[in-house]
PDB file of N, CA and C in Angstrom:
ATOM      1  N   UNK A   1     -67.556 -58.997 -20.529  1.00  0.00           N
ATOM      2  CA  UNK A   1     -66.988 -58.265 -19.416  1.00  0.00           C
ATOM      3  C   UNK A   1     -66.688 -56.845 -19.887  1.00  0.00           C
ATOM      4  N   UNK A   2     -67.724 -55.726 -19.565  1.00  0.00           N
ATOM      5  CA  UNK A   2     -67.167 -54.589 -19.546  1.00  0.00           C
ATOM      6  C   UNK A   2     -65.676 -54.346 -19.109  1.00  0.00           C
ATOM      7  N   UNK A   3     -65.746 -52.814 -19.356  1.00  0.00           N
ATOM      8  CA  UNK A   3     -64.043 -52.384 -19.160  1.00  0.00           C
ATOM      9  C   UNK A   3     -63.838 -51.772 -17.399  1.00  0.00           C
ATOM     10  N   UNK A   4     -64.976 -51.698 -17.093  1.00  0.00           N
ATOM     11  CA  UNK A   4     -65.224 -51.488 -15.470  1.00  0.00           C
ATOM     12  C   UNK A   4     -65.050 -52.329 -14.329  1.00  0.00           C
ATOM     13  N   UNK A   5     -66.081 -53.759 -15.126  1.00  0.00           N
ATOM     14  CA  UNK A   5     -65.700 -55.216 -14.480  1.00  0.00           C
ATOM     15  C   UNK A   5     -64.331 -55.444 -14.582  1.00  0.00           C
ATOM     16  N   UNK A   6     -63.593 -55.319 -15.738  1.00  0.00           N
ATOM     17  CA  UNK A   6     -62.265 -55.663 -15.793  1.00  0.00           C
ATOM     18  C   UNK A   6     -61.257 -55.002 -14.822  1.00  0.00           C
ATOM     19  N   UNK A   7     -61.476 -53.662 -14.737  1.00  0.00           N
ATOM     20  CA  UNK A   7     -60.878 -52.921 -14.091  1.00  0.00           C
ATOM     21  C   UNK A   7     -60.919 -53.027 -12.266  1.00  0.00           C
ATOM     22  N   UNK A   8     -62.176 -53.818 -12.057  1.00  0.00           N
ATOM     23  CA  UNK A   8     -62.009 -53.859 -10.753  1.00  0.00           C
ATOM     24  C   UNK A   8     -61.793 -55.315 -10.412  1.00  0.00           C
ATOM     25  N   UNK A   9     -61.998 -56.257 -11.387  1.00  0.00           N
ATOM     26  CA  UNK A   9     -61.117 -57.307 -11.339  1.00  0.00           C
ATOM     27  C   UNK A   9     -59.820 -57.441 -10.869  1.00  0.00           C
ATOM     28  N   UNK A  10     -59.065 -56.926 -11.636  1.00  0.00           N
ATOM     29  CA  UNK A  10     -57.625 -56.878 -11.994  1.00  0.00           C
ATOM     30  C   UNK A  10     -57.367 -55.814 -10.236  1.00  0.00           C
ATOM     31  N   UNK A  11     -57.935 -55.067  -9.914  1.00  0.00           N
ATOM     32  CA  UNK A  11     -57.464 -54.193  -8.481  1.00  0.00           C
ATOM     33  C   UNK A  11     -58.112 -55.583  -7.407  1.00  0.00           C
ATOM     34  N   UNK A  12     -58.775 -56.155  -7.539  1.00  0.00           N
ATOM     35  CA  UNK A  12     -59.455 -56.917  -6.479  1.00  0.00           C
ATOM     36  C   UNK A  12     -57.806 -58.626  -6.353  1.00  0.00           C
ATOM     37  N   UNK A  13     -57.617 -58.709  -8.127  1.00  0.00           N
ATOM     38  CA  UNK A  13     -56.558 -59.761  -7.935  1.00  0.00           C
ATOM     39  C   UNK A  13     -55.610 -59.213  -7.735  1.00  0.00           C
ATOM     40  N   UNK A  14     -54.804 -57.720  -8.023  1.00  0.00           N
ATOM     41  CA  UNK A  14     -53.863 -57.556  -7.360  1.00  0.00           C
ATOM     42  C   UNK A  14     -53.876 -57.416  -5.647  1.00  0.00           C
ATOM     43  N   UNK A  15     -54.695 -57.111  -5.340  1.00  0.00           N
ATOM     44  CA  UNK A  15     -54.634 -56.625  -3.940  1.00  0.00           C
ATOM     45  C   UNK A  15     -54.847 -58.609  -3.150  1.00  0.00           C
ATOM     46  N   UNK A  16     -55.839 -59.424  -3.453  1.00  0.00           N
ATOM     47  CA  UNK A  16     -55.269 -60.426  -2.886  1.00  0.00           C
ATOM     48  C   UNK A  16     -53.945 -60.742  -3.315  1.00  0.00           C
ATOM     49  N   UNK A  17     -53.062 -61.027  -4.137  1.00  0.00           N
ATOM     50  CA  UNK A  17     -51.537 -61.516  -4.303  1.00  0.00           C
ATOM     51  C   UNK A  17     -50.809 -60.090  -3.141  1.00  0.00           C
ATOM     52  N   UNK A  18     -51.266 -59.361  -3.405  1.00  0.00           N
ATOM     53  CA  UNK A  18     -50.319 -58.651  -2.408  1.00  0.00           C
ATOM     54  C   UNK A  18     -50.775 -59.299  -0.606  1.00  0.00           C
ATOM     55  N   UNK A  19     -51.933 -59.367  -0.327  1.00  0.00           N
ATOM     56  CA  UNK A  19     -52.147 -59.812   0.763  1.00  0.00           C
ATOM     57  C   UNK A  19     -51.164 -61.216   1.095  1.00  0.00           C
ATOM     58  N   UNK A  20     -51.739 -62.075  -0.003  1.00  0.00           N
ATOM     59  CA  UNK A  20     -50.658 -63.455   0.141  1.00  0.00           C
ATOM     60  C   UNK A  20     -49.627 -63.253   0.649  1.00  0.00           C
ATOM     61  N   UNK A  21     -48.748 -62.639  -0.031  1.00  0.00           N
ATOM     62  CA  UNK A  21     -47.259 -62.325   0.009  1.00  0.00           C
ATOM     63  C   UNK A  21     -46.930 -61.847   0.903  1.00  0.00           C
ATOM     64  N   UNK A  22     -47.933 -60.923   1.261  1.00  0.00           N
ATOM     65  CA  UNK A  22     -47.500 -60.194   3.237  1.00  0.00           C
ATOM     66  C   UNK A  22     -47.515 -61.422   4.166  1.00  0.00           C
ATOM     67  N   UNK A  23     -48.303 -62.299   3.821  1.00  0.00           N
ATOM     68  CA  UNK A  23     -48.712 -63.237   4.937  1.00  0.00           C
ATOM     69  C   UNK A  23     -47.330 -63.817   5.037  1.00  0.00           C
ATOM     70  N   UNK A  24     -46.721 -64.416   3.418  1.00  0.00           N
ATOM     71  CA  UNK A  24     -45.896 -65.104   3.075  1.00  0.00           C
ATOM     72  C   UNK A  24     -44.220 -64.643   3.995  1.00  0.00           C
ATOM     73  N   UNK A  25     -44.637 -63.198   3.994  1.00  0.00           N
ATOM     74  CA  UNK A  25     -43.362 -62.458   4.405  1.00  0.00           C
ATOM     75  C   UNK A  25     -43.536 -62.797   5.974  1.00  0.00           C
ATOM     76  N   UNK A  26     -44.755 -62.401   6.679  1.00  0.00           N
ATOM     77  CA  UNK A  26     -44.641 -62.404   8.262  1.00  0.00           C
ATOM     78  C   UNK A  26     -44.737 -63.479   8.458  1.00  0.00           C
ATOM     79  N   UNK A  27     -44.687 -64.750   7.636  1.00  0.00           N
ATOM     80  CA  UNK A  27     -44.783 -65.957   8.549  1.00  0.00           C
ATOM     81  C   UNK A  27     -43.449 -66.559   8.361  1.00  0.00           C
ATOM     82  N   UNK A  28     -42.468 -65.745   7.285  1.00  0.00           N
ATOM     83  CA  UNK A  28     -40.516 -65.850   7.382  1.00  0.00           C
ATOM     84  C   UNK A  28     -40.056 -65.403   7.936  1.00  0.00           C
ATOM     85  N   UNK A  29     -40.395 -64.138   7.983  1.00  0.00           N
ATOM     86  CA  UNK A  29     -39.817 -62.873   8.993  1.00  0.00           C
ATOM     87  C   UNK A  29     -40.467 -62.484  10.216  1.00  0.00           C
ATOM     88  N   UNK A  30     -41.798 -62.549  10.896  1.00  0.00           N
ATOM     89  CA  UNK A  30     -42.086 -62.315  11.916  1.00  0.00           C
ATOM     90  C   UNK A  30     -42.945 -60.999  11.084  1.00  0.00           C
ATOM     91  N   UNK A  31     -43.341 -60.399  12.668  1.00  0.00           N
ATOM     92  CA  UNK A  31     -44.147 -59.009  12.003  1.00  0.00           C
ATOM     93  C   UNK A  31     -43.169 -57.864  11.671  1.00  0.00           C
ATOM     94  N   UNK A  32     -43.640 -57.446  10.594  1.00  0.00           N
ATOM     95  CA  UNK A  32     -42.795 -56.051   9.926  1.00  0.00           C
ATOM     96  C   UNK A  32     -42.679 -54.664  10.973  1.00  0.00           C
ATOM     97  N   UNK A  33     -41.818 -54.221  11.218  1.00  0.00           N
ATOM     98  CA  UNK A  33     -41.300 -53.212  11.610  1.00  0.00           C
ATOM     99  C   UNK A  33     -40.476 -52.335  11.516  1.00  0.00           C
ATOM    100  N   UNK A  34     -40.410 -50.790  11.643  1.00  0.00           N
ATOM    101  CA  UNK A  34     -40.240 -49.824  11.404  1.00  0.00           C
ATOM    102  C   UNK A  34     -38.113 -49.796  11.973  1.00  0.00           C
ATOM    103  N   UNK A  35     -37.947 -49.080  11.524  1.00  0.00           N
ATOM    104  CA  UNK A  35     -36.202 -48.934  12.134  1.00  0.00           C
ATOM    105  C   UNK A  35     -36.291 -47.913  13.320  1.00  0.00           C
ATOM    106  N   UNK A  36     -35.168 -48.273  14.166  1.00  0.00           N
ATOM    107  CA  UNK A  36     -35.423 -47.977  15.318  1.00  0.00           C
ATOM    108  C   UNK A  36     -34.167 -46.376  14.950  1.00  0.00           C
ATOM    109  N   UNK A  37     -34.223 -45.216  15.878  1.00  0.00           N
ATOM    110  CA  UNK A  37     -33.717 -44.528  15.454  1.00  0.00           C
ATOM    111  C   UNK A  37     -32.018 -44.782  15.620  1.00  0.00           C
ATOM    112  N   UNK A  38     -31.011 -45.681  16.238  1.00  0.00           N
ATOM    113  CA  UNK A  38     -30.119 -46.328  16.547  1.00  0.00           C
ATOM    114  C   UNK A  38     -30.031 -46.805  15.111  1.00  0.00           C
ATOM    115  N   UNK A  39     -30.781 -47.609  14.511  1.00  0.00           N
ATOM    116  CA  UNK A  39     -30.258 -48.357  13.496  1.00  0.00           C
ATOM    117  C   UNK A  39     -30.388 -47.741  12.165  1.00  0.00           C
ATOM    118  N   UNK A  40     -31.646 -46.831  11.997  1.00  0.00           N
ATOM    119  CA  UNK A  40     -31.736 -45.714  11.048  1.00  0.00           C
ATOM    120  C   UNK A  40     -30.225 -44.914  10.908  1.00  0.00           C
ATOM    121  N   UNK A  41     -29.826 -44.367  12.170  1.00  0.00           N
ATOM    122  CA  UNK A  41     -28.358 -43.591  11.938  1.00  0.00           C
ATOM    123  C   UNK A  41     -27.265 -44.542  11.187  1.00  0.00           C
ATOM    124  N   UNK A  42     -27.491 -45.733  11.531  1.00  0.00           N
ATOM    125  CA  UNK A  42     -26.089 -47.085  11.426  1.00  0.00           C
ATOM    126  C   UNK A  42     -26.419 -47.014   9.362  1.00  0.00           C
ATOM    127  N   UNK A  43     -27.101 -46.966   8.967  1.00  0.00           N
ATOM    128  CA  UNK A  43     -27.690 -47.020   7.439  1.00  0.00           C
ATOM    129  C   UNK A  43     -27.343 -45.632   6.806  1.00  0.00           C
ATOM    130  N   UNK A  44     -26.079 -46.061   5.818  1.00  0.00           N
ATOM    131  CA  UNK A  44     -25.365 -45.070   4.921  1.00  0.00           C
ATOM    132  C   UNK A  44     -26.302 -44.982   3.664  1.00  0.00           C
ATOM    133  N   UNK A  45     -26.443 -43.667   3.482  1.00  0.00           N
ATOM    134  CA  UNK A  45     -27.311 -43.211   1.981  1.00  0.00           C
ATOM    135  C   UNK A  45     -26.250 -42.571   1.563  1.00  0.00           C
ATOM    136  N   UNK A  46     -25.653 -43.356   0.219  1.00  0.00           N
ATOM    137  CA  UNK A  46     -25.062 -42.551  -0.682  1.00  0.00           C
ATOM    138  C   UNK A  46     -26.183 -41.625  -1.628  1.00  0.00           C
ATOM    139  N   UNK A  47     -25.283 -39.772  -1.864  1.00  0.00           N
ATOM    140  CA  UNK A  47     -26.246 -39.318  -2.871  1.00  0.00           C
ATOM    141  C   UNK A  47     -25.843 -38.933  -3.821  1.00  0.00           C
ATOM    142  N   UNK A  48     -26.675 -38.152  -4.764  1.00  0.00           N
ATOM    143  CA  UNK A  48     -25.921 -38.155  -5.914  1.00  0.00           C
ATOM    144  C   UNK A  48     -24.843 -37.179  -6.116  1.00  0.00           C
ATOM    145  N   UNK A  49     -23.616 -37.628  -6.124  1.00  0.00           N
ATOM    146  CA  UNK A  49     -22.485 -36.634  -6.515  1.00  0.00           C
ATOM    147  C   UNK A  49     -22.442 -36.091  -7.292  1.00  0.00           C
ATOM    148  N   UNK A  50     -21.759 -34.501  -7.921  1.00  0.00           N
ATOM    149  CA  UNK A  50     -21.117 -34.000  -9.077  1.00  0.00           C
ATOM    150  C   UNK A  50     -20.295 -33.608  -8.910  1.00  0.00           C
ATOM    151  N   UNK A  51     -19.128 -33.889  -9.924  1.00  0.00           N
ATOM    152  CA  UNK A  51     -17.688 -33.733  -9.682  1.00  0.00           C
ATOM    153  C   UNK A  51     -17.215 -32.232 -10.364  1.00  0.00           C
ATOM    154  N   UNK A  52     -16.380 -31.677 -10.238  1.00  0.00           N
ATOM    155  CA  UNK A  52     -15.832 -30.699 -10.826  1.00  0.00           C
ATOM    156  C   UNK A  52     -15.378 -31.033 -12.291  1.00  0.00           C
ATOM    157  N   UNK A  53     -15.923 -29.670 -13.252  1.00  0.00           N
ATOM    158  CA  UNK A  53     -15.115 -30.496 -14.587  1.00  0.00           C
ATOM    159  C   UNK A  53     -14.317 -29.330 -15.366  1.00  0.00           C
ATOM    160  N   UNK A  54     -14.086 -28.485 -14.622  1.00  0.00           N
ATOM    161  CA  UNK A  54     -13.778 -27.086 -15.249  1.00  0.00           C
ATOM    162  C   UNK A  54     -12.371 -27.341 -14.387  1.00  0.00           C
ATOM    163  N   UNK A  55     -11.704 -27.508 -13.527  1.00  0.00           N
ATOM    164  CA  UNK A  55     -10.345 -27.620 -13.489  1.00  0.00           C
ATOM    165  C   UNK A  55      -9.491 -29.086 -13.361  1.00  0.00           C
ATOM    166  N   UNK A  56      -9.812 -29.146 -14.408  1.00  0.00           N
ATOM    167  CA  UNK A  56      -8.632 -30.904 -14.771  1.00  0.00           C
ATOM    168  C   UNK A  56      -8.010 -30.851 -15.776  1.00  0.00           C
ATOM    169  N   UNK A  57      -7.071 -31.658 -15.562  1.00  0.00           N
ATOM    170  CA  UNK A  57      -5.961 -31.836 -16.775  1.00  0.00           C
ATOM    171  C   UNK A  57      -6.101 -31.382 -18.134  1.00  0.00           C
ATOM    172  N   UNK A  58      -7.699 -31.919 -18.469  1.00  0.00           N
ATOM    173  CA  UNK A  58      -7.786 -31.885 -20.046  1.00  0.00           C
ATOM    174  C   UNK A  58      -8.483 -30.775 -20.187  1.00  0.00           C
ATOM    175  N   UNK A  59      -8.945 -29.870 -19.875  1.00  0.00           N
ATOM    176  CA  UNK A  59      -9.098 -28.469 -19.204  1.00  0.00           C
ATOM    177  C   UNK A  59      -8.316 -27.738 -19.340  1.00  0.00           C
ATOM    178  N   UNK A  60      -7.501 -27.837 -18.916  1.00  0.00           N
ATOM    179  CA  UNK A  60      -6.360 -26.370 -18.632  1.00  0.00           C
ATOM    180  C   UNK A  60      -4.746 -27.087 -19.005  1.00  0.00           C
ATOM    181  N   UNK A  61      -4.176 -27.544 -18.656  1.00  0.00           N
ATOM    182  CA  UNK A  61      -2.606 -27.873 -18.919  1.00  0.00           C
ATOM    183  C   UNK A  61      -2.289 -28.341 -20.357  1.00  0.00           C
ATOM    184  N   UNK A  62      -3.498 -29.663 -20.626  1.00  0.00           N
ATOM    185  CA  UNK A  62      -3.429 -30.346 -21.411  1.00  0.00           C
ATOM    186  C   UNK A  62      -3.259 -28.787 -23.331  1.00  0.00           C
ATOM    187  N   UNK A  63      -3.766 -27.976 -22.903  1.00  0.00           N
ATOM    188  CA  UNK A  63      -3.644 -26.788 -23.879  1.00  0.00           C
ATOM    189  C   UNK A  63      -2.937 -25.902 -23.833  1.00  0.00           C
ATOM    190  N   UNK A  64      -2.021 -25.822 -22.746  1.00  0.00           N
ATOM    191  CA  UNK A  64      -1.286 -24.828 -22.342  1.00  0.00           C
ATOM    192  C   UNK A  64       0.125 -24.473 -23.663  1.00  0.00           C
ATOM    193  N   UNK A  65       0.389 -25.526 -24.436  1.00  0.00           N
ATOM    194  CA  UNK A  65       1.451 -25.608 -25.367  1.00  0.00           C
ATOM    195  C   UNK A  65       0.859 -24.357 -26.587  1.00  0.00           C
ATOM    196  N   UNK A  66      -0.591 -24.101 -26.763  1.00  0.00           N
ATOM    197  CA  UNK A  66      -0.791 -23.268 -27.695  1.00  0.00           C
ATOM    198  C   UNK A  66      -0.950 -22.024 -27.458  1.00  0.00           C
ATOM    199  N   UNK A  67      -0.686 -21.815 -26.065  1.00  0.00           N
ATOM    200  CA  UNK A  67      -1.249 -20.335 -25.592  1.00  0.00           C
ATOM    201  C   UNK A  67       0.745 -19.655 -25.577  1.00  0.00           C
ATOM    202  N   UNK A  68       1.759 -20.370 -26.406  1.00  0.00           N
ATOM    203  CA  UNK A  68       2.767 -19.635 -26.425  1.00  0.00           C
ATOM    204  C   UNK A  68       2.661 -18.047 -27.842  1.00  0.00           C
ATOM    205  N   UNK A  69       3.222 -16.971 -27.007  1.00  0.00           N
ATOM    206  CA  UNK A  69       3.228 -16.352 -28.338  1.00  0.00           C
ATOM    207  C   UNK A  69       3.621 -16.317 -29.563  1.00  0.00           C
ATOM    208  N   UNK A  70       3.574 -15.953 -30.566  1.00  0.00           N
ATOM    209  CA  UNK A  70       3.856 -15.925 -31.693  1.00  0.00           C
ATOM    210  C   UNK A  70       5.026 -14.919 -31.831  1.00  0.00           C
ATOM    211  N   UNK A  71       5.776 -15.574 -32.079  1.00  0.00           N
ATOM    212  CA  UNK A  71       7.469 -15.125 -32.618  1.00  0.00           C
ATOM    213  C   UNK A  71       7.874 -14.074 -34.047  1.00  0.00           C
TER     214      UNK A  71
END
């Protein structure tokens, strides 16, 4: 088996297991469908946050004892 045969082997068996599995899915679930724009809005996407790191405790107060002058 060339490396060509192999290669279209392996795309020919993935693509039936994926077929299976669709079947497998619409014959649990019914046919697949898209979100309706009602239920799209109802669906929270958290994203990625960044927090502030330049004014907190260990930042600024936490050093404040060395910024006294010198006597």
């Amino acid at each position: 088996m060339t490396m060509k045969e192999l290669c279209e082997y392996s795309e020919g068996a993935r693509r039936t297991r994926n077929n299976v599995h669709l079947e497998l899915v619409r014959l649990q679930y019914g046919e697949i469908r898209c979100f309706t724009a009602k239920e799209s809005a109802k669906v929270e996407i958290k994203q990625k946050s960044v927090f502030r790191k330049g004014k907190t405790h260990a930042f600024t107060r936490l050093w404040n004892h060395r910024n006294v002058p010198i006597v």
